[in-house]
Protein backbone atom coordinates (compact mmCIF):
# COMPACT_ATOMS: atom_id res chain seq x y z
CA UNK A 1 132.89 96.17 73.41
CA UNK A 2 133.32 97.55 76.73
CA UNK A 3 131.86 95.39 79.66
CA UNK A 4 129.27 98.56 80.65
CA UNK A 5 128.90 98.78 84.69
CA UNK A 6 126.12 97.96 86.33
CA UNK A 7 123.24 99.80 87.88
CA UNK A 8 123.35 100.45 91.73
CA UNK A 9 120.36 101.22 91.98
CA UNK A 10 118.61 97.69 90.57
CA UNK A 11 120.60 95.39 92.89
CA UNK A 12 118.65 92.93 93.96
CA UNK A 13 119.87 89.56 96.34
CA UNK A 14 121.25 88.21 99.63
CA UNK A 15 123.91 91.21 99.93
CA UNK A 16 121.76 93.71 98.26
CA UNK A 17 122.40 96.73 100.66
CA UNK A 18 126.48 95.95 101.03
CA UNK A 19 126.55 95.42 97.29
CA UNK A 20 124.80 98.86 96.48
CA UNK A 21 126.62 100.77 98.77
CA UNK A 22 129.61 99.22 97.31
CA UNK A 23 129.09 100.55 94.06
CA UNK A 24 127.91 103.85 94.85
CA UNK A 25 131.85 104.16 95.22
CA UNK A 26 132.41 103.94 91.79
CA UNK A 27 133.00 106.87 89.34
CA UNK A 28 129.62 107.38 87.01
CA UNK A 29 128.83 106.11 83.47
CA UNK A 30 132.71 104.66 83.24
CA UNK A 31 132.73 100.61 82.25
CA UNK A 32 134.26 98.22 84.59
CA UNK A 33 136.89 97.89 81.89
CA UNK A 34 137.83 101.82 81.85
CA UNK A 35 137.72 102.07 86.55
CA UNK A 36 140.22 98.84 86.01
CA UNK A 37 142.43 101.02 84.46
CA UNK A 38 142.15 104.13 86.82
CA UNK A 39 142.06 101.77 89.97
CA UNK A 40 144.52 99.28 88.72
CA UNK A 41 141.91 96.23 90.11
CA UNK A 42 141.10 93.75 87.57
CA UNK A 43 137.80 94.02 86.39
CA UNK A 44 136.66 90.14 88.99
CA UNK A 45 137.36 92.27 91.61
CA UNK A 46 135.06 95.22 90.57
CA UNK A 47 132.92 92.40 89.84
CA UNK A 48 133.35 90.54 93.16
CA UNK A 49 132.99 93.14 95.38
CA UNK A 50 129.54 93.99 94.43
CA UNK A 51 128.16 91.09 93.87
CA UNK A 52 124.77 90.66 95.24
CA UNK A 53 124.96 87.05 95.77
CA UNK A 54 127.58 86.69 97.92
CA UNK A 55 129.77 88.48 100.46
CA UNK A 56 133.33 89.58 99.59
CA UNK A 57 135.87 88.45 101.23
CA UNK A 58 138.07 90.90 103.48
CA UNK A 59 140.96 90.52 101.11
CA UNK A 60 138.54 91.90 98.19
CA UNK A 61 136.91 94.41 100.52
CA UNK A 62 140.53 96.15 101.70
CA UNK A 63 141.68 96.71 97.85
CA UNK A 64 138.17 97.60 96.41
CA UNK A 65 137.90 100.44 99.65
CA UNK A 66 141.29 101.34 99.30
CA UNK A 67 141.49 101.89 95.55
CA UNK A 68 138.64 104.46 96.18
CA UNK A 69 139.98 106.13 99.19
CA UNK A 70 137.79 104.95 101.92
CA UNK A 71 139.27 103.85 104.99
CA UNK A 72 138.40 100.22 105.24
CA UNK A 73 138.15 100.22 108.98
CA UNK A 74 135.02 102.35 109.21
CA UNK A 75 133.74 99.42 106.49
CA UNK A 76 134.37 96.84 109.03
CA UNK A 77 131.53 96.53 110.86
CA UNK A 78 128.91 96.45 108.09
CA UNK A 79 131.32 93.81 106.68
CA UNK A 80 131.09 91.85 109.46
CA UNK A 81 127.38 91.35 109.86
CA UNK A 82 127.09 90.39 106.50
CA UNK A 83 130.80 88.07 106.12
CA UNK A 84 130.09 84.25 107.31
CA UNK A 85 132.65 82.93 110.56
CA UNK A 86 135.01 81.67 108.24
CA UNK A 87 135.65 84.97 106.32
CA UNK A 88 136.06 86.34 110.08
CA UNK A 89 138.31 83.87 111.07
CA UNK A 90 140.48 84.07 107.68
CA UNK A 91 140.32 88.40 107.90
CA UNK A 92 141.48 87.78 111.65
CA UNK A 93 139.19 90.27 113.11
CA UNK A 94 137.47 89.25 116.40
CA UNK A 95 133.58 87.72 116.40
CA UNK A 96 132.93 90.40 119.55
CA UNK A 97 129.29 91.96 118.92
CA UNK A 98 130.94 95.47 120.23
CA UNK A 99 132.81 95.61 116.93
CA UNK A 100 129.72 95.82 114.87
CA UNK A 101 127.73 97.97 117.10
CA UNK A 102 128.95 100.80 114.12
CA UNK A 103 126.48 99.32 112.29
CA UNK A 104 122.85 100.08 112.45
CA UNK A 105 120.22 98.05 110.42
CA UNK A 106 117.67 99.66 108.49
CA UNK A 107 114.49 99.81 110.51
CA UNK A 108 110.92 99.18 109.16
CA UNK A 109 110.06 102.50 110.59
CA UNK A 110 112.03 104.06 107.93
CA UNK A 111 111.36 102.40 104.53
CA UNK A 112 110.05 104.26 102.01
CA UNK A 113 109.22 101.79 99.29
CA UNK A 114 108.97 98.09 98.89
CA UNK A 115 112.58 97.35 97.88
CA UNK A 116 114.01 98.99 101.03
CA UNK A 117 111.32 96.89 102.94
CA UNK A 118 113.14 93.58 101.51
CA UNK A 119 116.42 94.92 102.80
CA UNK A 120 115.23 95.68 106.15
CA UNK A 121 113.79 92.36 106.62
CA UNK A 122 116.77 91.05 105.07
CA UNK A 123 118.65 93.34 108.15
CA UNK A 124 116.31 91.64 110.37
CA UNK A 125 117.43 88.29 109.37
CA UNK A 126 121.12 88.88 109.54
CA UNK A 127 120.65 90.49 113.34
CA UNK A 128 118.66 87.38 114.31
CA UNK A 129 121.29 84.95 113.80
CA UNK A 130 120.74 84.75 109.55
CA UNK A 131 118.91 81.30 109.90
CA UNK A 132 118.16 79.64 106.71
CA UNK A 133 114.87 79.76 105.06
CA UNK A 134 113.81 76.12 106.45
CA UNK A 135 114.31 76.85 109.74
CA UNK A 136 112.34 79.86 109.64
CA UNK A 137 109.56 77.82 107.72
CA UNK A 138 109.32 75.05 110.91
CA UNK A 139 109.24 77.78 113.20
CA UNK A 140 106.70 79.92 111.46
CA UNK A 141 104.37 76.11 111.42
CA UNK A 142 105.32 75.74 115.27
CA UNK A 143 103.96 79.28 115.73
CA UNK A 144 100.82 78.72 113.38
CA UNK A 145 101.49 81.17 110.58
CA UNK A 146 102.78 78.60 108.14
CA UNK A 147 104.67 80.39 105.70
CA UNK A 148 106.36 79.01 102.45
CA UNK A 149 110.59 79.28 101.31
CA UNK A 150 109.30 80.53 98.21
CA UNK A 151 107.56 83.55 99.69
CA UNK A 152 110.24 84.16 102.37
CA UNK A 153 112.36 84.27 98.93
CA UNK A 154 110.49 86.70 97.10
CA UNK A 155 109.62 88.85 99.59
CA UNK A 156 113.36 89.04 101.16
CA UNK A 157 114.57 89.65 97.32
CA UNK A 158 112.13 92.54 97.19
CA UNK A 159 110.46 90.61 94.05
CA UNK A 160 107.13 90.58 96.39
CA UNK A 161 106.03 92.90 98.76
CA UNK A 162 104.65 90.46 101.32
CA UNK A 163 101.17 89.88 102.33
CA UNK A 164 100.48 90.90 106.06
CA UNK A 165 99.81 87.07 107.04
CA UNK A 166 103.33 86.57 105.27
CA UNK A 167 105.25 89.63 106.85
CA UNK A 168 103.75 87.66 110.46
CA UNK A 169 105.16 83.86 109.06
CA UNK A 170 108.60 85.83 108.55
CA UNK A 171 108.38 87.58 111.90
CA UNK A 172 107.99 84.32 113.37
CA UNK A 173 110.81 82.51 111.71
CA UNK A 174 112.93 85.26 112.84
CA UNK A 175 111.48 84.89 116.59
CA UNK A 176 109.94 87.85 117.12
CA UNK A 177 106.04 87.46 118.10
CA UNK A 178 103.47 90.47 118.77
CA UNK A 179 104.94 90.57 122.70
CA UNK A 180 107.98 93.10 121.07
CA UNK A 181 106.75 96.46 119.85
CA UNK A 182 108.69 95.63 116.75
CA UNK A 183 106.64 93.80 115.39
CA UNK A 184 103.52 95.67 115.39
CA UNK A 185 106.09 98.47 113.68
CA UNK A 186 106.29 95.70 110.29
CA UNK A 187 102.87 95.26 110.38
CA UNK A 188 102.37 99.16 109.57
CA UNK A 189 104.98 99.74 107.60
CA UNK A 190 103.55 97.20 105.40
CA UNK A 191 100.23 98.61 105.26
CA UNK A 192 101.75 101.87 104.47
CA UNK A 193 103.30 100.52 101.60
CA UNK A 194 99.70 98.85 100.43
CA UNK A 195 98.16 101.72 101.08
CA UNK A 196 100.17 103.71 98.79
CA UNK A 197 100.41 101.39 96.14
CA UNK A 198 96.71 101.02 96.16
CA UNK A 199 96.21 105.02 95.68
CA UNK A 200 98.37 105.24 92.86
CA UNK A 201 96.40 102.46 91.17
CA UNK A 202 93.52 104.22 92.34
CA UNK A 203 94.67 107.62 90.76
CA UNK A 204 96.02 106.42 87.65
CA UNK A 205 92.64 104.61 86.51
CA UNK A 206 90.99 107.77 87.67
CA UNK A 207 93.18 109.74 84.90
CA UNK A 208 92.59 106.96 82.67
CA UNK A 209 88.88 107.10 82.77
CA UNK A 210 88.95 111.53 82.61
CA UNK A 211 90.70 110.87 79.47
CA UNK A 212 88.52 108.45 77.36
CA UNK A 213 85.07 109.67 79.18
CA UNK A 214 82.78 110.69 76.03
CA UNK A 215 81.32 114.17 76.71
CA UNK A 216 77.68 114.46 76.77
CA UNK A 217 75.83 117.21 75.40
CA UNK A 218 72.75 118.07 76.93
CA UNK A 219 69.77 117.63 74.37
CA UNK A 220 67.31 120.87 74.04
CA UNK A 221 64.12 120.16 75.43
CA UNK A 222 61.14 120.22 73.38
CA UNK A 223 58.10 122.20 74.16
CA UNK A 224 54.99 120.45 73.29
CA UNK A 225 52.40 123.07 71.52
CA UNK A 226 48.64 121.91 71.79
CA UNK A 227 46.52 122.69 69.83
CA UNK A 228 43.47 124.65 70.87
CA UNK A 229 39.88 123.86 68.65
């Protein structure tokens, strides 16, 4: 049986956003097995290019853009923010900030739902230097919003959408305190988010309860007749 493609749109990991815009590329509802054929790339590249997990290397990125007619130079950039300094060093492009000034990072001004909240914060991470989960645990302690790798897992995989005391340990293993006006800007988007989840949940028990409700009928009342001697 055909290997079936995957889809886009339920990417979740590290290198969600690259990986989904990746494979956006792709023709629709063809297999890996049948765009091998039109492409001529072997169905581990398809595979390796949008991984989630893990970054492709420049090599993968030029034939996977190429076989698809993008121009892998106006790819560079994102590439670049995402690649580690050895893929930079073995694609030979320059680690000068200018070159990935192309790239803009999604800001929490502009997410819509929880899963593009994870990939901004995951944006936020990669601009601040990507540091790993345990150093941004020992400086969320220094800064007294302990904060757990677990959490910063979950909620930078988009499994979680973060509690506001979490969203502030995060903030503060990425550096960023309530002196920079971002900050206060994650703080609302994340209450948006709450907010709307907790409507819906709100609405749909309302619906819930208008459907099963008995109806009452209203009982005729009875006239009392005394009787006169």
């Amino acid at each position: 049986m055909a290997r079936p493609r995957r889809d886009h749109t339920k990417i979740t990991g590290k290198f969600a956003r690259l990986a989904k815009e990746l494979a956006a590329l792709r023709p629709e509802d063809l297999t890996l097995k049948e765009i091998s054929k039109i492409t001529g790339l072997s169905t581990a590249t398809l595979s390796r290019a949008t991984d989630p997990n893990r970054c492709p290397s420049w090599q993968t990125m030029v034939e996977y853009l190429t076989a698809f007619g993008e121009d892998p130079n106006e790819w560079r950039p994102m590439w670049e923010m995402y690649a580690n300094e050895r893929q930079r060093q073995a694609a030979g492009v320059p680690v000068d900030r200018t070159q990935r000034a192309a790239y803009q990072r999604q800001r929490p001004t502009h997410v819509v739902n929880q899963a593009e909240y994870a990939i901004a914060l995951g944006d936020l991470r990669l601009w601040r230097g990507n540091p790993p989960y345990k150093t941004m645990v020992s400086r969320a302690r220094e800064a007294h919003v302990p904060i757990s790798q677990s959490t910063i897992s979950e909620a930078l995989s988009g499994k979680i959408l973060p509690t506001e005391d979490a969203v502030k340990g995060i903030l503060a293993g990425l550096l960023m305190d309530s002196s920079d006006p971002e900050y206060h800007e994650w703080l609302e988007a994340r209450r948006v988010l709450d907010a709307g989840r907790r409507r819906e949940k709100i609405t749909a028990k309302s619906l819930q309860h208008s459907a099963t409700r008995r109806v009452i009928r209203p009982r005729p009342m009875r006239t009392v007749v005394r009787r006169e001697d």
